[in-house]
Protein backbone atom coordinates (compact mmCIF):
# COMPACT_ATOMS: atom_id res chain seq x y z
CA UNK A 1 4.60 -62.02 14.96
CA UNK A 2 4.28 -59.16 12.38
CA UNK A 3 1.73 -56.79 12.46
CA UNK A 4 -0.38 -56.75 9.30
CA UNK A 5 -2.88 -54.62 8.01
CA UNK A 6 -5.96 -55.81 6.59
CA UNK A 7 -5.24 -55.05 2.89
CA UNK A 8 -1.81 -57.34 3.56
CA UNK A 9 -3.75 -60.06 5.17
CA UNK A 10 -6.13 -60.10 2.39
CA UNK A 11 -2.97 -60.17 -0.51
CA UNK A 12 -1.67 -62.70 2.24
CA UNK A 13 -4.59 -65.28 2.19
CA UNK A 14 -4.87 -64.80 -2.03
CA UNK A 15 -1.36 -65.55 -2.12
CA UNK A 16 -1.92 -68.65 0.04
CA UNK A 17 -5.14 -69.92 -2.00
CA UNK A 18 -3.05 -69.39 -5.43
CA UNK A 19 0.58 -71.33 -3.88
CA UNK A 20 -2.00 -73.83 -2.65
CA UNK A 21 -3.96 -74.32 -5.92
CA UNK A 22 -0.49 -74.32 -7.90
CA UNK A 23 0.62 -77.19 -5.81
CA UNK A 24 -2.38 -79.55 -6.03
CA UNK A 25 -2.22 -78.85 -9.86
CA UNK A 26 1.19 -79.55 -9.98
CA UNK A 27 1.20 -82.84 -7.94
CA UNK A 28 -2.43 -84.06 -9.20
CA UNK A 29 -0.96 -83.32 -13.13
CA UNK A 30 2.28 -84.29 -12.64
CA UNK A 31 1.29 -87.77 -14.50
CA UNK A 32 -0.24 -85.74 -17.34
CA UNK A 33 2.16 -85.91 -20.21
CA UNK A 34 1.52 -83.44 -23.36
CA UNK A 35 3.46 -83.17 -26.58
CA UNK A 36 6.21 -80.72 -26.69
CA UNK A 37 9.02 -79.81 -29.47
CA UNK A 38 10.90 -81.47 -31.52
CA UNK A 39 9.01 -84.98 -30.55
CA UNK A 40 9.49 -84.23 -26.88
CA UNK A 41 7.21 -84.77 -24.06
CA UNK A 42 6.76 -82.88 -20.99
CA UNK A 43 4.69 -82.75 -17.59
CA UNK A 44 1.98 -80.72 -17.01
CA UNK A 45 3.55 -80.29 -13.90
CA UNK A 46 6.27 -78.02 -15.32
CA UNK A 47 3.45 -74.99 -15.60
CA UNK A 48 2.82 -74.73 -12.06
CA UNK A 49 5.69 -75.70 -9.98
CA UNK A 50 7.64 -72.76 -11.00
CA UNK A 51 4.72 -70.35 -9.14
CA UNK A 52 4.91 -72.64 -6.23
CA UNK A 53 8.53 -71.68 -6.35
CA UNK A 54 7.61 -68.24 -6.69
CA UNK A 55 5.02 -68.05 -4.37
CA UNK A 56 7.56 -69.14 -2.08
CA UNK A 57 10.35 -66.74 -2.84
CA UNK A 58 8.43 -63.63 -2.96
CA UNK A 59 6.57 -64.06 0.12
CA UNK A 60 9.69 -64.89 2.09
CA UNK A 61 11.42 -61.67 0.72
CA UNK A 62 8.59 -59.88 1.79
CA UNK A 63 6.45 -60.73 4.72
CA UNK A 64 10.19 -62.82 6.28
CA UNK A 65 10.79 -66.63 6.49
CA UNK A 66 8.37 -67.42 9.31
CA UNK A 67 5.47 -67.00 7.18
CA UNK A 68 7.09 -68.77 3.89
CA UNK A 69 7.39 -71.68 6.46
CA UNK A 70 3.76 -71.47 7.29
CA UNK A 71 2.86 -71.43 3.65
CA UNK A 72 5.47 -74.68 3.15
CA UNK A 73 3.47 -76.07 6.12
CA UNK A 74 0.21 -75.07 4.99
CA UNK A 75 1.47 -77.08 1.75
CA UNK A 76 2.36 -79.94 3.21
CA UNK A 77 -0.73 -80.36 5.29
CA UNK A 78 -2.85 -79.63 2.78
CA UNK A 79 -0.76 -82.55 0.37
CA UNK A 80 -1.46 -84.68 3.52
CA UNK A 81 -4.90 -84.74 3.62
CA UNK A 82 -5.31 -84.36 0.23
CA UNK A 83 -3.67 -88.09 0.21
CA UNK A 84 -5.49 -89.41 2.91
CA UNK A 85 -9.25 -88.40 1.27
CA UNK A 86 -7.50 -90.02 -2.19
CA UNK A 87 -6.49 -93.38 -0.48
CA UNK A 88 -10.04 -92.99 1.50
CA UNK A 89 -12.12 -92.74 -2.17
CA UNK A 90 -10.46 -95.75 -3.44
CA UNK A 91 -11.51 -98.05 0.14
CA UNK A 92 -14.73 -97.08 -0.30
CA UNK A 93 -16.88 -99.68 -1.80
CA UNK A 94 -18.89 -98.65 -4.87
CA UNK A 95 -22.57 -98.47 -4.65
CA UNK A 96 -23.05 -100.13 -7.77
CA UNK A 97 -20.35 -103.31 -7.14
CA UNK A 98 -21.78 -106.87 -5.94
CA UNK A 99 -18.63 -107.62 -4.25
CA UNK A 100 -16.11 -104.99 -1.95
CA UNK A 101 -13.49 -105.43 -4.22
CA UNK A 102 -15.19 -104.72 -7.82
CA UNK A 103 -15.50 -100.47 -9.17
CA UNK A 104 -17.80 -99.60 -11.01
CA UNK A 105 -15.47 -98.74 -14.23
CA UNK A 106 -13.95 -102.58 -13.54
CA UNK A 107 -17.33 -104.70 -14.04
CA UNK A 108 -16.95 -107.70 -16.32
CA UNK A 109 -19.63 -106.39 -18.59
CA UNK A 110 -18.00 -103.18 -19.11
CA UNK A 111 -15.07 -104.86 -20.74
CA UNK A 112 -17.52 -108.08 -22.55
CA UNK A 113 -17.86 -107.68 -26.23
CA UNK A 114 -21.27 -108.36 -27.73
């Protein structure tokens, strides 16, 4: 285990809040699609995936590979659950449906013409 001051925990735990963030943006935009050049289109995705990267890279050069692999883990925990409170939201029944399988946004008289 390394010894670490407090300053280098504190940069530590701001450099795990900012890989985190990055990687929740990048997989939560990754469907986002923007205009790019020449008639291209690109992912939103593209923005913060390379500091994930980074964040990665850096903090295995400097604090050594067992706490990258805690950040990785860190990541991929935090992706879990992230999923898991997603796929929970969408089971949950509506407050405003009649039935357990309407949403709110899907009523019939949302989508009725008058």
């Amino acid at each position: 285990m390394i010894q670490l001051t407090e300053h280098s925990f504190k940069k530590l735990l701001i450099a795990l809040a900012v890989y985190l963030t990055s990687l929740f943006a990048a997989n939560t935009l990754g469907l986002k699609i923007m205009p790019f050049i020449f008639g291209s289109h690109l992912s939103v995705a593209v923005f913060s995936f390379p500091i994930v990267f980074l964040m990665t890279d850096v903090i295995g050069e400097v604090y050594g590979k067992r706490t990258a692999k805690f950040f990785v883990l860190a990541g991929f925990i935090g992706t879990a659950l992230f999923i898991g409170y997603s796929f929970l939201s969408l089971a949950m029944r509506s407050p405003h449906s009649s039935s357990p399988n309407t949403r709110m946004c899907c009523h019939s008289s949302f989508f009725e013409r008058n």
